[in-house]
N, C-alpha and C. Protein backbone atom coordinates (compact mmCIF):
# COMPACT_ATOMS: atom_id res chain seq x y z
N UNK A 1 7.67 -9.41 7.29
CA UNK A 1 6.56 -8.48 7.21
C UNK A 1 5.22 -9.16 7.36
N UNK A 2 4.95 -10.40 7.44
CA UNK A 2 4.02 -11.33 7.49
C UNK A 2 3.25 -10.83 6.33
N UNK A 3 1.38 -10.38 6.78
CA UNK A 3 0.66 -9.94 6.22
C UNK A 3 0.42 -9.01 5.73
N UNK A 4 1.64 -8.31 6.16
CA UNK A 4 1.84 -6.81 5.66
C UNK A 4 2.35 -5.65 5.97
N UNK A 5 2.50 -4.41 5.73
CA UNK A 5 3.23 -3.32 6.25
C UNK A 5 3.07 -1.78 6.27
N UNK A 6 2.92 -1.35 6.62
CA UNK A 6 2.66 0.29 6.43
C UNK A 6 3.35 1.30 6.13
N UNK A 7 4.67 0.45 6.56
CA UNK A 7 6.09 1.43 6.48
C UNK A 7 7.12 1.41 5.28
N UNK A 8 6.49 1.23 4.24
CA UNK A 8 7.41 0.50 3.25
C UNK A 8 8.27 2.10 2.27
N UNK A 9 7.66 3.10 2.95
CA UNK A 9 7.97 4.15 1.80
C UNK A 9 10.14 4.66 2.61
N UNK A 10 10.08 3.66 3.67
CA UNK A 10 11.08 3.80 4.15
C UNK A 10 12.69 3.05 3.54
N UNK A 11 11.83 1.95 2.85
CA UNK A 11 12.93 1.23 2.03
C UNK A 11 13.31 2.19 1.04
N UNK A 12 14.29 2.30 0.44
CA UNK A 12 15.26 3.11 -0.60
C UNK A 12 14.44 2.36 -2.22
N UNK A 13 14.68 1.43 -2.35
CA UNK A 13 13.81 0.67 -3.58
C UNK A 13 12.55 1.14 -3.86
N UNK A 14 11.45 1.14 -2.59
CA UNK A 14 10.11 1.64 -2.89
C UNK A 14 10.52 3.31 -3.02
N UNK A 15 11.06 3.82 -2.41
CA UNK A 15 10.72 5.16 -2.31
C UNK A 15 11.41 5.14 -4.09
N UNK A 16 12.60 5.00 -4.40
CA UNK A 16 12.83 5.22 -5.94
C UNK A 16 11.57 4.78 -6.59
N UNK A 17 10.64 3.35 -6.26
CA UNK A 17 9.37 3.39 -7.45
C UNK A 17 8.40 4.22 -7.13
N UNK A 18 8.34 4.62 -5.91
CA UNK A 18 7.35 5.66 -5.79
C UNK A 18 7.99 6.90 -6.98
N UNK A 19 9.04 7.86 -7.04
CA UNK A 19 9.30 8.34 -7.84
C UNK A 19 9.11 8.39 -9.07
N UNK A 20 9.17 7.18 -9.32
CA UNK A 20 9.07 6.46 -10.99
C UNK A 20 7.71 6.51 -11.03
N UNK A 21 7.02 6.01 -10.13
CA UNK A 21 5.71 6.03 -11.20
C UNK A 21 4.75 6.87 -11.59
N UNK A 22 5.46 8.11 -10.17
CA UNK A 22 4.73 9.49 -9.95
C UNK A 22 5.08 9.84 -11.51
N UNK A 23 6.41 9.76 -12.42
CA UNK A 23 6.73 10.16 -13.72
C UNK A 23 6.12 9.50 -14.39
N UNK A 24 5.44 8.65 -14.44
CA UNK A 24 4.73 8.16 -15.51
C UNK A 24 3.67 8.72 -15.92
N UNK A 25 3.29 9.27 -17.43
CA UNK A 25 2.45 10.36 -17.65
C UNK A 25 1.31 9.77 -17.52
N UNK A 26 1.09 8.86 -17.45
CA UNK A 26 -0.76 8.29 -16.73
C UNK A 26 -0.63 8.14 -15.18
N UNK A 27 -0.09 8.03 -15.10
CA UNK A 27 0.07 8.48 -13.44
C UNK A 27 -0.30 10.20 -13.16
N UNK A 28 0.91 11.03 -13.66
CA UNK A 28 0.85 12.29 -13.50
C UNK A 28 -0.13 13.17 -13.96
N UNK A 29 -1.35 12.37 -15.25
CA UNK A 29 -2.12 13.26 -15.58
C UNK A 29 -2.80 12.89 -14.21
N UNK A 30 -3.15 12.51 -13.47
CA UNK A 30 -4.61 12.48 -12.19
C UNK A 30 -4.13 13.02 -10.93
N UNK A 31 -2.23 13.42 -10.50
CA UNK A 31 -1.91 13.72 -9.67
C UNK A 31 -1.73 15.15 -9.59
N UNK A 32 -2.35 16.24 -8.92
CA UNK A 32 -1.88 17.79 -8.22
C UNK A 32 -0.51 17.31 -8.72
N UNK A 33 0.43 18.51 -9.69
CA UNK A 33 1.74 19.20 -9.82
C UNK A 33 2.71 18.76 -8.82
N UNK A 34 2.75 19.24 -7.39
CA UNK A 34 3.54 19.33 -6.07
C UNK A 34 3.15 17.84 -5.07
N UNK A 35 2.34 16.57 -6.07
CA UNK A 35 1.76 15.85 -5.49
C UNK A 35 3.06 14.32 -5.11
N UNK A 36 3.43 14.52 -3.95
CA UNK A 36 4.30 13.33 -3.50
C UNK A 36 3.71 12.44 -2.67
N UNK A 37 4.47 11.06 -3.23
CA UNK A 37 3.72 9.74 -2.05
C UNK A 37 3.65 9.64 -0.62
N UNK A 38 2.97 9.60 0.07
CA UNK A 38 2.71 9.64 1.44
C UNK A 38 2.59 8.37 2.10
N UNK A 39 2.08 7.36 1.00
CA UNK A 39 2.37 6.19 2.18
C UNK A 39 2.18 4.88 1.35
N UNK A 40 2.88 3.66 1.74
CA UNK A 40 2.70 2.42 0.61
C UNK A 40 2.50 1.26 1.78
N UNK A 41 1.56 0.79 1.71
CA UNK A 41 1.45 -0.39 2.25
C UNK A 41 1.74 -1.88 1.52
N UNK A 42 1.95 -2.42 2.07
CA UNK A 42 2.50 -4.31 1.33
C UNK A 42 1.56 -5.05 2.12
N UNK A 43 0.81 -5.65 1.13
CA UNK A 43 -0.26 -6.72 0.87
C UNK A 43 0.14 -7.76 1.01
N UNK A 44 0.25 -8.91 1.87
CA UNK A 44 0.51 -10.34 1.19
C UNK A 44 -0.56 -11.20 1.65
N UNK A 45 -1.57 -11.87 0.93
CA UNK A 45 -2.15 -12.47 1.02
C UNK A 45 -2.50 -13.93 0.94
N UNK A 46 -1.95 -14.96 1.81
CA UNK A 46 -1.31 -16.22 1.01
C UNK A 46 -2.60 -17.53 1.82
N UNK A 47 -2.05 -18.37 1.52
CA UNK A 47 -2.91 -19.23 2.24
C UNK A 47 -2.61 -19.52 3.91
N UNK A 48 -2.00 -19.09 4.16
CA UNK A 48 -1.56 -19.11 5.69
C UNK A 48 -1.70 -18.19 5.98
N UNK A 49 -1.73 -16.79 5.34
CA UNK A 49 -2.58 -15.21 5.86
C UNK A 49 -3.30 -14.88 4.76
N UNK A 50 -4.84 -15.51 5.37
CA UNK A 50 -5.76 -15.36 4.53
C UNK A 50 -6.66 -14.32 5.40
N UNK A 51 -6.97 -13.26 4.92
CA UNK A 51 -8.47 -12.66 5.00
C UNK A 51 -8.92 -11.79 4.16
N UNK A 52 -10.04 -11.28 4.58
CA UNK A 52 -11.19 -10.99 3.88
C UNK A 52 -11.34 -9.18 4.47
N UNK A 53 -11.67 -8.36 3.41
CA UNK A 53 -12.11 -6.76 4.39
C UNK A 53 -12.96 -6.51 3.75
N UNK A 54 -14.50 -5.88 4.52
CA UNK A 54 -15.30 -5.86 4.42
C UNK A 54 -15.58 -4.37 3.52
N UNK A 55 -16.73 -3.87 2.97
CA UNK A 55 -16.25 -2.61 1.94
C UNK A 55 -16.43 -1.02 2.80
N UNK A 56 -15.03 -0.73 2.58
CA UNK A 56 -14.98 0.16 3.17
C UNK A 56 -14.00 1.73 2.03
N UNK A 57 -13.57 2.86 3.11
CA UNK A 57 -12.81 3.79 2.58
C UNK A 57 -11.72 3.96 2.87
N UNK A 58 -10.72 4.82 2.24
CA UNK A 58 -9.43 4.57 2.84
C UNK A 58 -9.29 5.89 3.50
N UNK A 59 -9.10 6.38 4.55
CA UNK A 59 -9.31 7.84 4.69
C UNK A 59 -8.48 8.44 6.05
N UNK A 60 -7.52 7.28 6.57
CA UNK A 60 -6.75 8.17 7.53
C UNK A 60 -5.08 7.20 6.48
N UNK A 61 -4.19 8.24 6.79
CA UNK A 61 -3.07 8.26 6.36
C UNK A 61 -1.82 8.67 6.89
N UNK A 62 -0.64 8.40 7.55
CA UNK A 62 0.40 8.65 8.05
C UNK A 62 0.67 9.67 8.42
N UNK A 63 1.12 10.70 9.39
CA UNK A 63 1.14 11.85 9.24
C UNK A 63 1.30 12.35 10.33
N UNK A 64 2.02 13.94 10.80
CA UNK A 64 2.40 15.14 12.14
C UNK A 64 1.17 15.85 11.80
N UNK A 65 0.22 15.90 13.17
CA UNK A 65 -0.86 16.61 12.79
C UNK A 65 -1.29 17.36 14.75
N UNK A 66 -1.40 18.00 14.79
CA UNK A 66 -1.62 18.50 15.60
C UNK A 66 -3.07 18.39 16.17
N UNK A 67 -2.94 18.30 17.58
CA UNK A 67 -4.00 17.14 18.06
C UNK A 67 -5.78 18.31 17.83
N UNK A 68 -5.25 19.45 17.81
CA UNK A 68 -6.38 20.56 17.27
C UNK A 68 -6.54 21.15 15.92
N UNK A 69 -5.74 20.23 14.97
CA UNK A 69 -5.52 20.80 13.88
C UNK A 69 -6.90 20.97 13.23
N UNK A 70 -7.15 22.02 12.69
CA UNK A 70 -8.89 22.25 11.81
C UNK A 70 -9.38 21.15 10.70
N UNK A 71 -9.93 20.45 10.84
CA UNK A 71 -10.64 19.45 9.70
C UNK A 71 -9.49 17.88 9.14
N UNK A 72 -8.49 18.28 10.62
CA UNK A 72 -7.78 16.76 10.62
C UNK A 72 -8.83 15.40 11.89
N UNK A 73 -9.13 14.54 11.59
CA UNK A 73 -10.01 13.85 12.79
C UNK A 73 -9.19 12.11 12.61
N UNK A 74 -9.91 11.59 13.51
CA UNK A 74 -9.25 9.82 13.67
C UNK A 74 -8.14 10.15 14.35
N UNK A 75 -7.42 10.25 14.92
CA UNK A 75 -6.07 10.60 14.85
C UNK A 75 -5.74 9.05 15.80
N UNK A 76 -4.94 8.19 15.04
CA UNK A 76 -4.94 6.27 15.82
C UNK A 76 -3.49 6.31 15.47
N UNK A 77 -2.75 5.19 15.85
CA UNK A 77 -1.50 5.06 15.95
C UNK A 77 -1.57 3.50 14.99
N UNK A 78 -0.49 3.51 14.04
CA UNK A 78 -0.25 2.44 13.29
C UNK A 78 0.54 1.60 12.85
N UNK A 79 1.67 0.86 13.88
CA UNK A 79 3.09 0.55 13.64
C UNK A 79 4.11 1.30 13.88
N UNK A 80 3.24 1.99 15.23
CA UNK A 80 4.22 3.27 15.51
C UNK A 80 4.02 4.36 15.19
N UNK A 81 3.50 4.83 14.35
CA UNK A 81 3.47 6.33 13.08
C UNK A 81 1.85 6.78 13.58
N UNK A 82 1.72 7.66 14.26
CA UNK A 82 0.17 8.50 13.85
C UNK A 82 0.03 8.37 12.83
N UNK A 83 -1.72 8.34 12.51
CA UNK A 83 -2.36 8.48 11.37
C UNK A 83 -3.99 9.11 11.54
N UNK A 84 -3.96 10.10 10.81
CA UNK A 84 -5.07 10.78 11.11
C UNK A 84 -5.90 10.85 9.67
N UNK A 85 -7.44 11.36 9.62
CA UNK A 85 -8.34 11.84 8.41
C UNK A 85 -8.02 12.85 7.91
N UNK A 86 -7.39 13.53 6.90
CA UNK A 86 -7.43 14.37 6.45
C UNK A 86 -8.69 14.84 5.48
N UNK A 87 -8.82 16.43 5.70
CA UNK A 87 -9.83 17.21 5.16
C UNK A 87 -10.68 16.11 4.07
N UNK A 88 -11.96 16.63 3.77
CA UNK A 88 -12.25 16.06 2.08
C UNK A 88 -11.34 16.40 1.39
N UNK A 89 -11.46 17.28 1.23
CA UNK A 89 -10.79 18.12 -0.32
C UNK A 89 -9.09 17.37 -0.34
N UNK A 90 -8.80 17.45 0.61
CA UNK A 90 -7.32 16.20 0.10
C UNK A 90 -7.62 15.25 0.02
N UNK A 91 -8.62 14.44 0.76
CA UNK A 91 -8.78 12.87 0.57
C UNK A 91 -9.34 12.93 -1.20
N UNK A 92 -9.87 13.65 -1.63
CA UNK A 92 -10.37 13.88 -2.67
C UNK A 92 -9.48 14.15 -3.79
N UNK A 93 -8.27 14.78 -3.71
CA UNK A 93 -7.12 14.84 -4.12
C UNK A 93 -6.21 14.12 -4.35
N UNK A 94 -6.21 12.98 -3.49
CA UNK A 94 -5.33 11.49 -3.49
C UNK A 94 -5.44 10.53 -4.58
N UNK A 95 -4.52 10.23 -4.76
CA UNK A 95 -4.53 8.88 -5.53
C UNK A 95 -3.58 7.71 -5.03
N UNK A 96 -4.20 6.69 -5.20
CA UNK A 96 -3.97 5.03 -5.01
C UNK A 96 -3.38 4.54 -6.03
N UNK A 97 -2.00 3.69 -6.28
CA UNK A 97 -1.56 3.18 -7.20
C UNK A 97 -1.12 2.15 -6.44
N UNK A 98 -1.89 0.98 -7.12
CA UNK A 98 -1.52 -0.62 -6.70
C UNK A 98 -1.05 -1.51 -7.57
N UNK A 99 0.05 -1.46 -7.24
CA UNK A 99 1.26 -2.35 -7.84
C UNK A 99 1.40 -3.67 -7.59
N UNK A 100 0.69 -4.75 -8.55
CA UNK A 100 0.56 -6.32 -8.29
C UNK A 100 1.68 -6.95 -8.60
N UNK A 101 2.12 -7.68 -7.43
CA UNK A 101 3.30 -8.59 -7.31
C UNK A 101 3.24 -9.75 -8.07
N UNK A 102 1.72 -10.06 -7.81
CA UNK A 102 1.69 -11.44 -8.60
C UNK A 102 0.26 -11.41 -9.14
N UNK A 103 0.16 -12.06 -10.07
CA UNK A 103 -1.27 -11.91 -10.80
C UNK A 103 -2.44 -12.26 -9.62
N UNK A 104 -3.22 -11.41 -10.27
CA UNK A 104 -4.66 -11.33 -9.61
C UNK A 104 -5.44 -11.80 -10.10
N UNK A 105 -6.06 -13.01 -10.11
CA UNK A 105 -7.45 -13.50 -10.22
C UNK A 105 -8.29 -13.50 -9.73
N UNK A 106 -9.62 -14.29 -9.94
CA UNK A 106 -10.86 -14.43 -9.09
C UNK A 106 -10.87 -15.50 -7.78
N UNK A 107 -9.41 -16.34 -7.98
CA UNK A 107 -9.27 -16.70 -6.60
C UNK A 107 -7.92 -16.41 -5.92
N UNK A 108 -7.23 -15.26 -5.72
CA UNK A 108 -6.98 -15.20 -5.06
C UNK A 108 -7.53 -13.40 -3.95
N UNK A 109 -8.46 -13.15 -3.79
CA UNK A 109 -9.06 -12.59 -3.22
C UNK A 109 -8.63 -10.92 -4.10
N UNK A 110 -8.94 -10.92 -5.31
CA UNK A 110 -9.16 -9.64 -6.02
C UNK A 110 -9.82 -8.31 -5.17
N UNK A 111 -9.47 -7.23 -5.68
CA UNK A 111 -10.40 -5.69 -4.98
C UNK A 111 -11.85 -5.51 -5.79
N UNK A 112 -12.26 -6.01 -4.92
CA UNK A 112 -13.76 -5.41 -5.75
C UNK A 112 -14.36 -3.68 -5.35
N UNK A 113 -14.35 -3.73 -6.32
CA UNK A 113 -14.78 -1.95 -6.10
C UNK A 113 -16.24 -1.58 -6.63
N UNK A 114 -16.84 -0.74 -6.23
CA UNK A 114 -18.44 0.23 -6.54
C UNK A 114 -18.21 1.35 -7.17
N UNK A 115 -17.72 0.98 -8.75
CA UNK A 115 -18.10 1.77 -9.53
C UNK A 115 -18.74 3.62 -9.03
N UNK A 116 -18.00 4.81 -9.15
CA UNK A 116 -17.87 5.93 -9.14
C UNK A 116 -18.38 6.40 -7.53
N UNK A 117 -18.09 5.67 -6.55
CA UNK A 117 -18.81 5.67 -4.96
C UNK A 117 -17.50 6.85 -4.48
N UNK A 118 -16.69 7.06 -4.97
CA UNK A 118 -15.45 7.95 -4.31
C UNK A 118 -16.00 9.52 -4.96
N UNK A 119 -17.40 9.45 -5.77
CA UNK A 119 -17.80 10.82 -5.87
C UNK A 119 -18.81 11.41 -4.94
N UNK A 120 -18.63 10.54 -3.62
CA UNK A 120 -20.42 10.61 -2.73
C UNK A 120 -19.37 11.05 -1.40
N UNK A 121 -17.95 11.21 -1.52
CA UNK A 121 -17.43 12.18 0.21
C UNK A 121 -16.84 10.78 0.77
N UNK A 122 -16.65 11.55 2.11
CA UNK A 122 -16.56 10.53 3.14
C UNK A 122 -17.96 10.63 3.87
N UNK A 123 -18.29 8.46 3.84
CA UNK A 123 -19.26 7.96 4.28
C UNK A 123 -19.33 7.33 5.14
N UNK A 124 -20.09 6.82 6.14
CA UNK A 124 -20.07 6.57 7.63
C UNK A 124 -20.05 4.42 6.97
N UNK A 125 -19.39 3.62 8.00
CA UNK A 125 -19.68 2.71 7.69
C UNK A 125 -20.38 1.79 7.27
N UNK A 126 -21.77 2.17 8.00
CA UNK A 126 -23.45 1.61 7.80
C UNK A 126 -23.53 2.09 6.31
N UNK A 127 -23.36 3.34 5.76
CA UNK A 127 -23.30 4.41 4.41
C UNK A 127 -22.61 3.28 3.51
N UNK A 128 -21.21 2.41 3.78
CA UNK A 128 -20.56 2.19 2.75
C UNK A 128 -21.25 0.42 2.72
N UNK A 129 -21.62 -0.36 3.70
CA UNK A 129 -22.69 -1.63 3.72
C UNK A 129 -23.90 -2.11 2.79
N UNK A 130 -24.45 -0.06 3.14
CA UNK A 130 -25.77 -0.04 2.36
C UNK A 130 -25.54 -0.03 0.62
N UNK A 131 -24.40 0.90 0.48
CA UNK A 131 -24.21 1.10 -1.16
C UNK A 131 -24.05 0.13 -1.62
N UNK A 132 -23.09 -0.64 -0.95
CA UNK A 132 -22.67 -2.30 -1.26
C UNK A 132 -23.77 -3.35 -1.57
N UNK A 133 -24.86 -3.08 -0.80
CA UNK A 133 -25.76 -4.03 -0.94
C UNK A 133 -26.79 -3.53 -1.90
N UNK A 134 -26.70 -2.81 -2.98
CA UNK A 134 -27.53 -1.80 -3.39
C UNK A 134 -26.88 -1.63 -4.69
N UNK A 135 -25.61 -2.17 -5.11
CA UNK A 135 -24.93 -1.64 -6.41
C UNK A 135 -23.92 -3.11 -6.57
N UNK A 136 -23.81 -3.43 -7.56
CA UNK A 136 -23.45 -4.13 -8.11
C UNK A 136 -21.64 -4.19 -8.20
N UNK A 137 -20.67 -5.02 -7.28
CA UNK A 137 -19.39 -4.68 -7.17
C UNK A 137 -18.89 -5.26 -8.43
N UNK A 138 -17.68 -4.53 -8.58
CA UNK A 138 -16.72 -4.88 -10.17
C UNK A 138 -15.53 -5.66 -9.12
N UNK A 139 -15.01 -6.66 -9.76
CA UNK A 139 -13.31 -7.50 -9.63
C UNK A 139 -12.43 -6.67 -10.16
N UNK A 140 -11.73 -6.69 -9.84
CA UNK A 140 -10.44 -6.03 -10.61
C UNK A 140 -9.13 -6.50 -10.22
N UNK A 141 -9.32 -7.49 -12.37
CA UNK A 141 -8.03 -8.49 -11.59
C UNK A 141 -6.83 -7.84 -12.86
N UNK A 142 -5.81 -7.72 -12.30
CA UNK A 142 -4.59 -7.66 -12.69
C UNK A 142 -3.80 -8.42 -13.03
N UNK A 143 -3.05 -8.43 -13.85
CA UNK A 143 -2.02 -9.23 -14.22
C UNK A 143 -0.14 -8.49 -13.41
N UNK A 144 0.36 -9.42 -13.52
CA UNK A 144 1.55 -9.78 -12.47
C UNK A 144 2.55 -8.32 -13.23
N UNK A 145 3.02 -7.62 -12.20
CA UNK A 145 3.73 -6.26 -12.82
C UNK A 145 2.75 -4.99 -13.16
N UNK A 146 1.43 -5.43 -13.37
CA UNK A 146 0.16 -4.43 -13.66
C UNK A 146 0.13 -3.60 -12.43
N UNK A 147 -0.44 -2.22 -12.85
CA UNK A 147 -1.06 -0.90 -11.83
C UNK A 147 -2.55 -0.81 -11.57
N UNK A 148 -2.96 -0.97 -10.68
CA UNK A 148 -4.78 -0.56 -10.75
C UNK A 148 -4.55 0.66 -10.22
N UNK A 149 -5.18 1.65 -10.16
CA UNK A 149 -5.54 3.14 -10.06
C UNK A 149 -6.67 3.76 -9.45
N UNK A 150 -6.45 4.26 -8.43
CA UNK A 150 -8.52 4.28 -7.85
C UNK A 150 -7.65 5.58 -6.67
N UNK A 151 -9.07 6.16 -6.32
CA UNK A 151 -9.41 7.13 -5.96
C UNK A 151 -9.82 6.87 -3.97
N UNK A 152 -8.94 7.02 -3.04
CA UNK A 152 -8.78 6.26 -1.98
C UNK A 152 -10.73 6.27 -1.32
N UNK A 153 -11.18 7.25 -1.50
CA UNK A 153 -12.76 7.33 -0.88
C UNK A 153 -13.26 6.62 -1.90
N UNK A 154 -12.99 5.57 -2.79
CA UNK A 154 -13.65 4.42 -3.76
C UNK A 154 -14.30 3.46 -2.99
N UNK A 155 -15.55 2.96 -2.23
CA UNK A 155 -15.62 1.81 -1.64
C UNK A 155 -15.36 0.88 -2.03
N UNK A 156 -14.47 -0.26 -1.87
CA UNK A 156 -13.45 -0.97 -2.44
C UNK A 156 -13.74 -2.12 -0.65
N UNK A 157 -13.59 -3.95 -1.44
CA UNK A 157 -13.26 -4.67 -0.34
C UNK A 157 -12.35 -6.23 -0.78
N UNK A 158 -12.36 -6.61 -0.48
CA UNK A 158 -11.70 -7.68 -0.80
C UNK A 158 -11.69 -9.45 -0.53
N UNK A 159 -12.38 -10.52 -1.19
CA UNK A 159 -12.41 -11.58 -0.06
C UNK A 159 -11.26 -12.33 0.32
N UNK A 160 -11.44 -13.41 0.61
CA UNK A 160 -10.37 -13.80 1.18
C UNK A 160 -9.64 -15.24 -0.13
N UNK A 161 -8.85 -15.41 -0.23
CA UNK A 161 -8.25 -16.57 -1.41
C UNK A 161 -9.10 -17.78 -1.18
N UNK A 162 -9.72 -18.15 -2.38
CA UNK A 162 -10.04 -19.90 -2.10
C UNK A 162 -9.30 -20.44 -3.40
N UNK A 163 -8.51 -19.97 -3.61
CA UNK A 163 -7.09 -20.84 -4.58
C UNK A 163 -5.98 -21.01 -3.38
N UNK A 164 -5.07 -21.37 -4.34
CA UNK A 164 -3.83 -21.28 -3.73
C UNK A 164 -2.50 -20.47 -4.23
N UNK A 165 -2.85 -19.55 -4.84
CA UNK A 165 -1.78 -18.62 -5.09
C UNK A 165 -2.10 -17.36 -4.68
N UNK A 166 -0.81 -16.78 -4.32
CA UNK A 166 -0.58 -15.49 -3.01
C UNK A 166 -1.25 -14.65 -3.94
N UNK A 167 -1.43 -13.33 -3.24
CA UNK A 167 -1.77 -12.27 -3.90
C UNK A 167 -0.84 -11.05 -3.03
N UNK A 168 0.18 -10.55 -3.42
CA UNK A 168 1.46 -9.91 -3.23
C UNK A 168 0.84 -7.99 -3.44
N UNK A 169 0.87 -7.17 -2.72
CA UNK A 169 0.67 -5.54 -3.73
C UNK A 169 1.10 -4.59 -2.92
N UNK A 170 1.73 -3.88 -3.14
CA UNK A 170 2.36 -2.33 -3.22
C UNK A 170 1.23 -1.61 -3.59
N UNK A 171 0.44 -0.79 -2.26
CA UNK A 171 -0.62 -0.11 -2.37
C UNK A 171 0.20 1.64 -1.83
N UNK A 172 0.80 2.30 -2.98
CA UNK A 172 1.54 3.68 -2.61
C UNK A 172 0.11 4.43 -3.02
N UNK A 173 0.45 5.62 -1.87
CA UNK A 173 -0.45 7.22 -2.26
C UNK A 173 -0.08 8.15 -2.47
N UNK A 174 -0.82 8.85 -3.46
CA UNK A 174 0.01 10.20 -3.65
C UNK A 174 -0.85 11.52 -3.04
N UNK A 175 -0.35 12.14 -2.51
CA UNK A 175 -1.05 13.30 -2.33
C UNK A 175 -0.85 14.82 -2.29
N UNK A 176 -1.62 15.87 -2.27
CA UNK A 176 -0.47 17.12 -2.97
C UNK A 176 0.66 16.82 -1.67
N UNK A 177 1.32 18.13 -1.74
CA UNK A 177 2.39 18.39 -0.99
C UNK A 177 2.22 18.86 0.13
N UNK A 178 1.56 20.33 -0.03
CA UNK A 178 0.60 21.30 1.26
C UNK A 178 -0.16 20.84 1.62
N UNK A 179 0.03 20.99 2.87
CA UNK A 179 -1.14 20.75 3.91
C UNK A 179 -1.53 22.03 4.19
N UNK A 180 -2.42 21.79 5.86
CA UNK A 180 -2.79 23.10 6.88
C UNK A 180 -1.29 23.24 7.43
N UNK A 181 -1.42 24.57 7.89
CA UNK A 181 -0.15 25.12 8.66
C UNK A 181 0.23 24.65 9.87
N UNK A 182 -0.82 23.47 10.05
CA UNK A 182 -0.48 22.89 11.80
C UNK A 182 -0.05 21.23 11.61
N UNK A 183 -0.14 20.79 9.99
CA UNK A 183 -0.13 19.26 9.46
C UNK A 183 0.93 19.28 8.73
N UNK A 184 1.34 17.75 8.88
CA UNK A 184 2.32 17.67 7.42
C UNK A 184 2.60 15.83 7.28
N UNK A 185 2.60 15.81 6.27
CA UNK A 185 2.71 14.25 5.78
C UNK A 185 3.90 13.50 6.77
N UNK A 186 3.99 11.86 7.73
CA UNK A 186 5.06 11.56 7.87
C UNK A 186 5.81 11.16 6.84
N UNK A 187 5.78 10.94 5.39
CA UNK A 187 6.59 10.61 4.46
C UNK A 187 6.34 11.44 3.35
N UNK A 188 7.25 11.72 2.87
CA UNK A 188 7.09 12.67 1.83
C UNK A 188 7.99 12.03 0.15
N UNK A 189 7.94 11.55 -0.18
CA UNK A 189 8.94 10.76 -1.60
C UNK A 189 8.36 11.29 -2.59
């Protein structure tokens, strides 16, 4: 998988923890009722795949969407799988659960995030640069088996390791179930 993966909700293992953690009642209090995982990406960040992402949003996601569908946009291809923007009001609806493989410190390239920025929409890139340079980013380091929890329109970035231990994560989403009548999630768990 080298540096990483997009397709992971296809393994039988993830899709059972996707299940599991959707049951976990701190999980389930922030998720829509009918709300199933849509997509898990795998992180590995080591000293031989090292980088850095600059602060941005998370806002296109796996998915059958019809190339006129109303208030679906981006529509890019990603390991094979379309992936398009869905509406606000679902991106707004989503939740991020990141599952650390291995502890997170301050060197191995932690998520720094901007404090309550996933309450300002979707923002144009120059939009998410400026906040950045303008607000003060938080670390958010985890310990090994730990969940961080965030809200995918969070401007959130990451640098790159100047230690030497990996930084491993299971980044699953949840989102409701319904879509528009012309969309529908490619994974559904």
């Amino acid at each position: 998988m080298g540096a990483g993966s997009r397709r992971l909700l296809e393994l039988t293992e993830v899709a059972q923890l996707a299940q599991t953690l959707r049951q976990d009642p701190r999980i389930a209090s922030l998720l829509a009722l009918d709300s199933v995982a849509v997509q898990c990406t795998y992180f590995n960040k080591s000293a031989e795949m090292n980088w850095g992402v600059a602060v941005h949003q998370d806002t296109v996601v796996p998915m059958h969407v019809a190339a006129n569908a109303a208030g679906f946009r981006n529509l890019t291809y990603k390991e094979g799988i379309a992936h398009a923007q869905p509406p606000r009001e679902v991106l707004e609806a989503m939740l991020a659960v990141r599952v650390h493989l291995d502890e997170n410190d301050a060197t191995n390239g932690p998520l720094r995030v901007v404090p309550g920025s996933h309450r300002n929409g979707i923002v144009s890139d120059t939009h998410c640069r400026l906040v950045a340079s303008k607000t003060e980013e938080e670390q958010c380091l985890v310990a090994r088996g730990g969940a961080l929890l965030m809200r995918p329109l969070l401007l959130h970035a990451s640098s790159k390791l100047t230690g030497t231990k990996p930084r491993r994560v299971l980044h699953l989403v949840y989102a409701p179930r319904q879509l528009a009548v012309d969309a529908r999630w490619h994974y559904q768990v």
